[in-house]
PDB file of N, CA and C in Angstrom:
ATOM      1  N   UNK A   1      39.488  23.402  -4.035  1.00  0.00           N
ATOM      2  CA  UNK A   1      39.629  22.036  -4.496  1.00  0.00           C
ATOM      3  C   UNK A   1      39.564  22.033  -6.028  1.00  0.00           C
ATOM      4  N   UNK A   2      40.201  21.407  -6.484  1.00  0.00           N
ATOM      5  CA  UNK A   2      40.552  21.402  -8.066  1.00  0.00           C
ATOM      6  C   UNK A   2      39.491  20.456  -8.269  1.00  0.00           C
ATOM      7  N   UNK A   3      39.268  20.239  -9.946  1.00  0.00           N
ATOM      8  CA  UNK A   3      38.440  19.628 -10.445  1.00  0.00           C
ATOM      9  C   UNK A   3      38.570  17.754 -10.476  1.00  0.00           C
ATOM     10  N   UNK A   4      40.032  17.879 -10.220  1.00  0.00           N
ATOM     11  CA  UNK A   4      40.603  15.976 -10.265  1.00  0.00           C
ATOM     12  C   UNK A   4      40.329  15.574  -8.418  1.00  0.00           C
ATOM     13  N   UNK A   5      40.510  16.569  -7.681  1.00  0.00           N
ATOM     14  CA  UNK A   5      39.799  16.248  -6.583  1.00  0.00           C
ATOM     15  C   UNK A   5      38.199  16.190  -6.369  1.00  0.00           C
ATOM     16  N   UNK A   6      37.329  17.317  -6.857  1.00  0.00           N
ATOM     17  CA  UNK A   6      36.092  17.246  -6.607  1.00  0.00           C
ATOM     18  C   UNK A   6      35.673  15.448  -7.545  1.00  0.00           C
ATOM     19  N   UNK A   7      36.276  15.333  -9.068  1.00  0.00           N
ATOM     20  CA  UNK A   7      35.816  14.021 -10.004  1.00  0.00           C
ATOM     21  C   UNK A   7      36.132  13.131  -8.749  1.00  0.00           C
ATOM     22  N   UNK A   8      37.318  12.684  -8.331  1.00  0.00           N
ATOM     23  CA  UNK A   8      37.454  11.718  -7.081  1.00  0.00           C
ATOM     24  C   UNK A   8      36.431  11.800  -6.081  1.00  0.00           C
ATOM     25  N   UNK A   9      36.021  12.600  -5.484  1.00  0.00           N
ATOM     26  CA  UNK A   9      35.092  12.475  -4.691  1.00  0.00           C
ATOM     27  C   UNK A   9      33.805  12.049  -4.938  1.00  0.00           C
ATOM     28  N   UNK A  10      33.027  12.999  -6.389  1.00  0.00           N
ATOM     29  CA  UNK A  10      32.225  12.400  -6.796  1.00  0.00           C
ATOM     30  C   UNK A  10      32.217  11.007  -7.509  1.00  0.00           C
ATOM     31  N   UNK A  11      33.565  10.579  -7.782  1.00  0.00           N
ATOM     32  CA  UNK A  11      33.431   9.220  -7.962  1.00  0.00           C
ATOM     33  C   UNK A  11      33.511   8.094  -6.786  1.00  0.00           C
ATOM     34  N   UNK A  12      34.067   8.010  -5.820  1.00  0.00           N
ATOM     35  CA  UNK A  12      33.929   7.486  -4.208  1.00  0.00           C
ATOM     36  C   UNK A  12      32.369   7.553  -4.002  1.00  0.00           C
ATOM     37  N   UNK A  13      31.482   8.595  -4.101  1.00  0.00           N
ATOM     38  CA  UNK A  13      30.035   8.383  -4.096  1.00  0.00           C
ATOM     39  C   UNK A  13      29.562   7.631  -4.909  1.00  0.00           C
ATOM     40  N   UNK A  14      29.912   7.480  -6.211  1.00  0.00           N
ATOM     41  CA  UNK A  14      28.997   7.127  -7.221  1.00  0.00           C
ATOM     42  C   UNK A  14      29.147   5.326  -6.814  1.00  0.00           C
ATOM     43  N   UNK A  15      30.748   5.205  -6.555  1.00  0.00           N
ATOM     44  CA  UNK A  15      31.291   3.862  -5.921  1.00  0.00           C
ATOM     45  C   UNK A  15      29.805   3.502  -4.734  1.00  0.00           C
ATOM     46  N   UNK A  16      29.558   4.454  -3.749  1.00  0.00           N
ATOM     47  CA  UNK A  16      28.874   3.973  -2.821  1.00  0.00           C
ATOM     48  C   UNK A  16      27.630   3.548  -3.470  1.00  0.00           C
ATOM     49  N   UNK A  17      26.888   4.894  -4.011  1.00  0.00           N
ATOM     50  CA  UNK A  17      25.635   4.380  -4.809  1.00  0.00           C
ATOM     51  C   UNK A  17      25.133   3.063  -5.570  1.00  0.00           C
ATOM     52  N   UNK A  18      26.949   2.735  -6.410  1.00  0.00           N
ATOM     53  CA  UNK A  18      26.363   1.465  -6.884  1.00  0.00           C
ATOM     54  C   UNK A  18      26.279   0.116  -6.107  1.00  0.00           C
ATOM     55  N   UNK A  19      26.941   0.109  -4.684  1.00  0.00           N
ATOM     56  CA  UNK A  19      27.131  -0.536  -3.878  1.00  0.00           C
ATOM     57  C   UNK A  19      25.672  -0.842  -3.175  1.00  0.00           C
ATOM     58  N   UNK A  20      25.199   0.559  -2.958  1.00  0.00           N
ATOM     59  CA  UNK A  20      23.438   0.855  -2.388  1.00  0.00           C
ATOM     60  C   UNK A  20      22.387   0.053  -3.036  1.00  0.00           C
ATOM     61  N   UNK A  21      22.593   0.086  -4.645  1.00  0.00           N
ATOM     62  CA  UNK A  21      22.112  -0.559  -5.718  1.00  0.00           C
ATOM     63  C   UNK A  21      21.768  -2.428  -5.587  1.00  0.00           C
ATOM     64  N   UNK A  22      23.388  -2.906  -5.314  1.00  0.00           N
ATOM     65  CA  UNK A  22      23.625  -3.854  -5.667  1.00  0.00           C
ATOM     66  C   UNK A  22      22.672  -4.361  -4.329  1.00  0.00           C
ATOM     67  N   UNK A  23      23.198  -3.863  -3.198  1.00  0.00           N
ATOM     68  CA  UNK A  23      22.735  -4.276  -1.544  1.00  0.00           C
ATOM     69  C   UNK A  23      20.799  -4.218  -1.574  1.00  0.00           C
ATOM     70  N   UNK A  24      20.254  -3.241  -2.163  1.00  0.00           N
ATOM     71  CA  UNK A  24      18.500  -2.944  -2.013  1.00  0.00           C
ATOM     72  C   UNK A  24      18.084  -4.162  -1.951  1.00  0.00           C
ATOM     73  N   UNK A  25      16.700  -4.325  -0.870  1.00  0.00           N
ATOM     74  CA  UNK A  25      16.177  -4.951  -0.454  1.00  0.00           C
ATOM     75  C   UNK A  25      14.777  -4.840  -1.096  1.00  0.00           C
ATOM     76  N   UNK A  26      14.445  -3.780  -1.693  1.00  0.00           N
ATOM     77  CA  UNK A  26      13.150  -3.753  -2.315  1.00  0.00           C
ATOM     78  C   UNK A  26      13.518  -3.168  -3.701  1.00  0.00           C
ATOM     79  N   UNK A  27      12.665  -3.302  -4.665  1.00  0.00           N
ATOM     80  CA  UNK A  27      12.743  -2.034  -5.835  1.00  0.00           C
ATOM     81  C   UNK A  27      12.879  -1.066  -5.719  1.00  0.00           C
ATOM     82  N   UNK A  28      11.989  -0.234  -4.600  1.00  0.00           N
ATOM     83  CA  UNK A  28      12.194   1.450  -4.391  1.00  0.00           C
ATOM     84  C   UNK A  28      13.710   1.790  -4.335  1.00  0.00           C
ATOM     85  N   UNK A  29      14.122   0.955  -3.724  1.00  0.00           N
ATOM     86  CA  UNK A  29      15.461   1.046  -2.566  1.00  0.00           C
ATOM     87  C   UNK A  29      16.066   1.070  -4.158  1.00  0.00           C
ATOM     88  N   UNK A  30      16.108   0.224  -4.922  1.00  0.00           N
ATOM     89  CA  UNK A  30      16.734  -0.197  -5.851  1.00  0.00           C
ATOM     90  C   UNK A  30      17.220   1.257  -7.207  1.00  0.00           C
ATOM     91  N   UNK A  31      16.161   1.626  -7.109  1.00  0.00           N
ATOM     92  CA  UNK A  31      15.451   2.436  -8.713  1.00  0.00           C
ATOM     93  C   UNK A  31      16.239   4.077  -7.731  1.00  0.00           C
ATOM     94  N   UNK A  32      16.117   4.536  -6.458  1.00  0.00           N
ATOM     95  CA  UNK A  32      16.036   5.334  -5.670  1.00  0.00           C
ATOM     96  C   UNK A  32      17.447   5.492  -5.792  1.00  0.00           C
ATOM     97  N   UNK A  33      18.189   4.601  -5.722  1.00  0.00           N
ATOM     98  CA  UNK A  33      20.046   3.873  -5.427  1.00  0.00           C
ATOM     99  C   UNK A  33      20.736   4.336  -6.865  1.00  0.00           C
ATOM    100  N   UNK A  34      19.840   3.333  -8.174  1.00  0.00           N
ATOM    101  CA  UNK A  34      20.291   3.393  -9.495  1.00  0.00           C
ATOM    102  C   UNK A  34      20.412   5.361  -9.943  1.00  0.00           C
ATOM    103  N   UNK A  35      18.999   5.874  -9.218  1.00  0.00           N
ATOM    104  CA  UNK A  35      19.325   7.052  -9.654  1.00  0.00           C
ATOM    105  C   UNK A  35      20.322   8.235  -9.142  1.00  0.00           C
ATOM    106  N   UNK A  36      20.895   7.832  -8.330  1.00  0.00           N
ATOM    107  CA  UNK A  36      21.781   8.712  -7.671  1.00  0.00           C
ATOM    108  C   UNK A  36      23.504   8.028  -8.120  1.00  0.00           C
ATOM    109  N   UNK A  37      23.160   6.924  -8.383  1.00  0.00           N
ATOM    110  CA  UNK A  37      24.514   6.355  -9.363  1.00  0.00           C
ATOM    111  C   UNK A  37      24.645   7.495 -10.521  1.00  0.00           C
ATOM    112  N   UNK A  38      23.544   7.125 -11.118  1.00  0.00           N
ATOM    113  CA  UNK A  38      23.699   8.175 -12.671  1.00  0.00           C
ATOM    114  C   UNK A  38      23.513   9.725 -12.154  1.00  0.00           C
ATOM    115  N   UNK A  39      22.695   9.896 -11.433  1.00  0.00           N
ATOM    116  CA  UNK A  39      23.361  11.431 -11.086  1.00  0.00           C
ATOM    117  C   UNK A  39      25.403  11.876 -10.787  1.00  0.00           C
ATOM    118  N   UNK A  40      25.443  11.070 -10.226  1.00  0.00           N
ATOM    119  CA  UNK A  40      27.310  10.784  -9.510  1.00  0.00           C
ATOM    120  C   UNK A  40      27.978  11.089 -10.843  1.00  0.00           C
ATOM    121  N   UNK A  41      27.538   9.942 -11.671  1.00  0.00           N
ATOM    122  CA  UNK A  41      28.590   9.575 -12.504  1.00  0.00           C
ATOM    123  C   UNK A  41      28.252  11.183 -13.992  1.00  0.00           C
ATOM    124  N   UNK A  42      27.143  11.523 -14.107  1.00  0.00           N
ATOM    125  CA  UNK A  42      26.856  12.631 -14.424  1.00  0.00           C
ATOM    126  C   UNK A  42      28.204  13.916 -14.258  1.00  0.00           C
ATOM    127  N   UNK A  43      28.034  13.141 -12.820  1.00  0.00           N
ATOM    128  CA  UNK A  43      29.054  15.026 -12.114  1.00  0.00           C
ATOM    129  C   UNK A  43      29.898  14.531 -12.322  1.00  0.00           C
ATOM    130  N   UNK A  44      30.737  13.323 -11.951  1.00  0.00           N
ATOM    131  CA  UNK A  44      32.421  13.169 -12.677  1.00  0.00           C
ATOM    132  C   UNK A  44      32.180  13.560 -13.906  1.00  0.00           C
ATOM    133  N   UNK A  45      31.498  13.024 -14.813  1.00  0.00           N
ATOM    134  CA  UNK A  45      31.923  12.940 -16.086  1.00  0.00           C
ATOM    135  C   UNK A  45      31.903  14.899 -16.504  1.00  0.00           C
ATOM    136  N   UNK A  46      31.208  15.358 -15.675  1.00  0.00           N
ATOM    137  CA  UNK A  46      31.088  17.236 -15.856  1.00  0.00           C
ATOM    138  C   UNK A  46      32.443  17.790 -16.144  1.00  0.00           C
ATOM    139  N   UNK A  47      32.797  17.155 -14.093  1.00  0.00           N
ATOM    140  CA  UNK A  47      34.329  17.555 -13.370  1.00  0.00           C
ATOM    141  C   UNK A  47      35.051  17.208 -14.423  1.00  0.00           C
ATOM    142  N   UNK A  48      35.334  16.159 -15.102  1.00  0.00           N
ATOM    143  CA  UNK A  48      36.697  15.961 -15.796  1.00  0.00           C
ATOM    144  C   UNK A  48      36.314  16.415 -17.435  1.00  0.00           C
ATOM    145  N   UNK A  49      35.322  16.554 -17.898  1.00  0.00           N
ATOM    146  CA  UNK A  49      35.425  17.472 -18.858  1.00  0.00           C
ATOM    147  C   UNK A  49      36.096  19.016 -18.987  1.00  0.00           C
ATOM    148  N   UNK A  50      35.392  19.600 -17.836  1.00  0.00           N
ATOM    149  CA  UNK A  50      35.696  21.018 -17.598  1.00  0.00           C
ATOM    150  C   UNK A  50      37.605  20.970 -17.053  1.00  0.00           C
ATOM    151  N   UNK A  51      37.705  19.690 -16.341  1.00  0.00           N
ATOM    152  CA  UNK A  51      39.285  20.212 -16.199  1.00  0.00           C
ATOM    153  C   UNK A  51      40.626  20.745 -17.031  1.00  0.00           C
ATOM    154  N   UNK A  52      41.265  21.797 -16.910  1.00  0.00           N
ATOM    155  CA  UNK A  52      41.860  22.229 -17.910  1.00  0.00           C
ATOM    156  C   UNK A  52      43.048  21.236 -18.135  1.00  0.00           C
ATOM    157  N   UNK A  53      43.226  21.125 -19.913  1.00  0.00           N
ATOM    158  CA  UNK A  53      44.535  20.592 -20.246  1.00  0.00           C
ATOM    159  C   UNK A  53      43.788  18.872 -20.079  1.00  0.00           C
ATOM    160  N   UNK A  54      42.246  18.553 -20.077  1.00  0.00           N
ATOM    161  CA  UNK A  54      41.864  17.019 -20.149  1.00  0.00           C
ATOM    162  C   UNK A  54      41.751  17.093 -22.036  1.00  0.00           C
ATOM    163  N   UNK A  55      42.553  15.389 -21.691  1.00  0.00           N
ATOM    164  CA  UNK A  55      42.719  14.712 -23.432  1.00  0.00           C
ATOM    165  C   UNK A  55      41.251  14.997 -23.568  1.00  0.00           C
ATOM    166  N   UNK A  56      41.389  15.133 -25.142  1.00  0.00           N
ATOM    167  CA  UNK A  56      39.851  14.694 -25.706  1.00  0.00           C
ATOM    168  C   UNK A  56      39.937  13.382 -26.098  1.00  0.00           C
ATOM    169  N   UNK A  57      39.318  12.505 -25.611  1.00  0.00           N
ATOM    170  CA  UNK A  57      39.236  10.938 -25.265  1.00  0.00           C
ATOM    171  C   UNK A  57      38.143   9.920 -26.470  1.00  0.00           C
ATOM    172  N   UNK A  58      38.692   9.694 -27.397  1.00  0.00           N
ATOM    173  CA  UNK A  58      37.715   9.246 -28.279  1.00  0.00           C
ATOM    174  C   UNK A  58      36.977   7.943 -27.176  1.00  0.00           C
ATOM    175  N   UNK A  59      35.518   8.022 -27.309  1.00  0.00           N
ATOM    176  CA  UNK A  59      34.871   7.541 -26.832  1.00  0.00           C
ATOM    177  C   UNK A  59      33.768   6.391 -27.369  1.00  0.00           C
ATOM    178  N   UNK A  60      33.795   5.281 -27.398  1.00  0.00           N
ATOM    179  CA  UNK A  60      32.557   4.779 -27.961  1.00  0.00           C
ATOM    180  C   UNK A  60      30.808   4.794 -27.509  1.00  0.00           C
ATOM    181  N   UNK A  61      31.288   5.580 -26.306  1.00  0.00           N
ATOM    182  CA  UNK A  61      29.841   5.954 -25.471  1.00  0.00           C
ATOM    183  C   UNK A  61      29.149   7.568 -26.026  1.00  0.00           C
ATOM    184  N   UNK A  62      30.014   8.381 -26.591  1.00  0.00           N
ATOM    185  CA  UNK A  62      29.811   9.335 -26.981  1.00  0.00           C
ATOM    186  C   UNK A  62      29.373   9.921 -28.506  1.00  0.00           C
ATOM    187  N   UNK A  63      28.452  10.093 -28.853  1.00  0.00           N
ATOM    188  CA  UNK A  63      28.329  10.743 -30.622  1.00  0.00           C
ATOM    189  C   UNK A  63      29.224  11.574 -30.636  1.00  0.00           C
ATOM    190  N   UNK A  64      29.857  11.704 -31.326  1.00  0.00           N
ATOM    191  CA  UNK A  64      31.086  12.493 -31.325  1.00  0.00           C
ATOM    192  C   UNK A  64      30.896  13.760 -32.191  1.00  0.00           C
ATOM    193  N   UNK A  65      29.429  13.517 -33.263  1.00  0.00           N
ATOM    194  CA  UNK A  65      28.876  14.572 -33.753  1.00  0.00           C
ATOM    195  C   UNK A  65      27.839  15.823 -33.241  1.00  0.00           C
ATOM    196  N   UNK A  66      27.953  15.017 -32.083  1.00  0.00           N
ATOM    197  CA  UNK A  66      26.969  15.798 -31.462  1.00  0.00           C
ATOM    198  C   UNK A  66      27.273  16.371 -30.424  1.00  0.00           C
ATOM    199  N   UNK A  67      28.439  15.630 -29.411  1.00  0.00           N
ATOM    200  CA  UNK A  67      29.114  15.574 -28.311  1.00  0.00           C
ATOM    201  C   UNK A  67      27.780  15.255 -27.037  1.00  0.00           C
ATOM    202  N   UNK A  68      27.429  14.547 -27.446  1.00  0.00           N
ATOM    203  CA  UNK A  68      25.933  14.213 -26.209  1.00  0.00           C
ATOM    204  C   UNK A  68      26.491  12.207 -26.143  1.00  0.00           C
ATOM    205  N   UNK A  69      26.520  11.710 -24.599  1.00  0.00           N
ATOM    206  CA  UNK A  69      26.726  11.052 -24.001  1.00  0.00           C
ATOM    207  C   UNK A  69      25.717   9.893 -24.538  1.00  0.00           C
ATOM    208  N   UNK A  70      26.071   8.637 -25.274  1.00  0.00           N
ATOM    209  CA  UNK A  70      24.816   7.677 -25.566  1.00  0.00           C
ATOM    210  C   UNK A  70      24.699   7.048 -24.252  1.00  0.00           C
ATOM    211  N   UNK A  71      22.979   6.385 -24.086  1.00  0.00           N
ATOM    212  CA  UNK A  71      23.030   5.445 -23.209  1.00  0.00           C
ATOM    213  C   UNK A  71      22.444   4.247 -23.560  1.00  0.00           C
TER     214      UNK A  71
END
């Protein structure tokens, strides 16, 4: 499986997670949900870095001096 397939997949999860998020019935549920969103979106953002021949994408989420992800 190539890397634009594995990012799709891990993005279809990250889709579910935030769905898990939105749906929680308690905080645990909530905080438990939020963190497996940002884990997800973690691994796309890995997958489509590492894919060969990906634009370098000027980003406003990104230091660009540093190449570390702001949050």
């Amino acid at each position: 499986m190539d890397n634009y397939a594995q990012a799709l997949y891990a993005l279809k999860r990250q889709k579910l997670a935030v769905e898990r998020t939105l749906g929680a019935r308690s905080t645990e549920e909530c905080v438990v949900a939020s963190r497996w969103v940002s884990a997800w979106q973690k691994l796309v953002q890995a997958k489509l870095e590492r894919s060969p021949g990906a634009p370098v994408a000027q980003s406003r989420y990104v230091d660009h001096r540093t190449g570390r992800l702001l949050h």
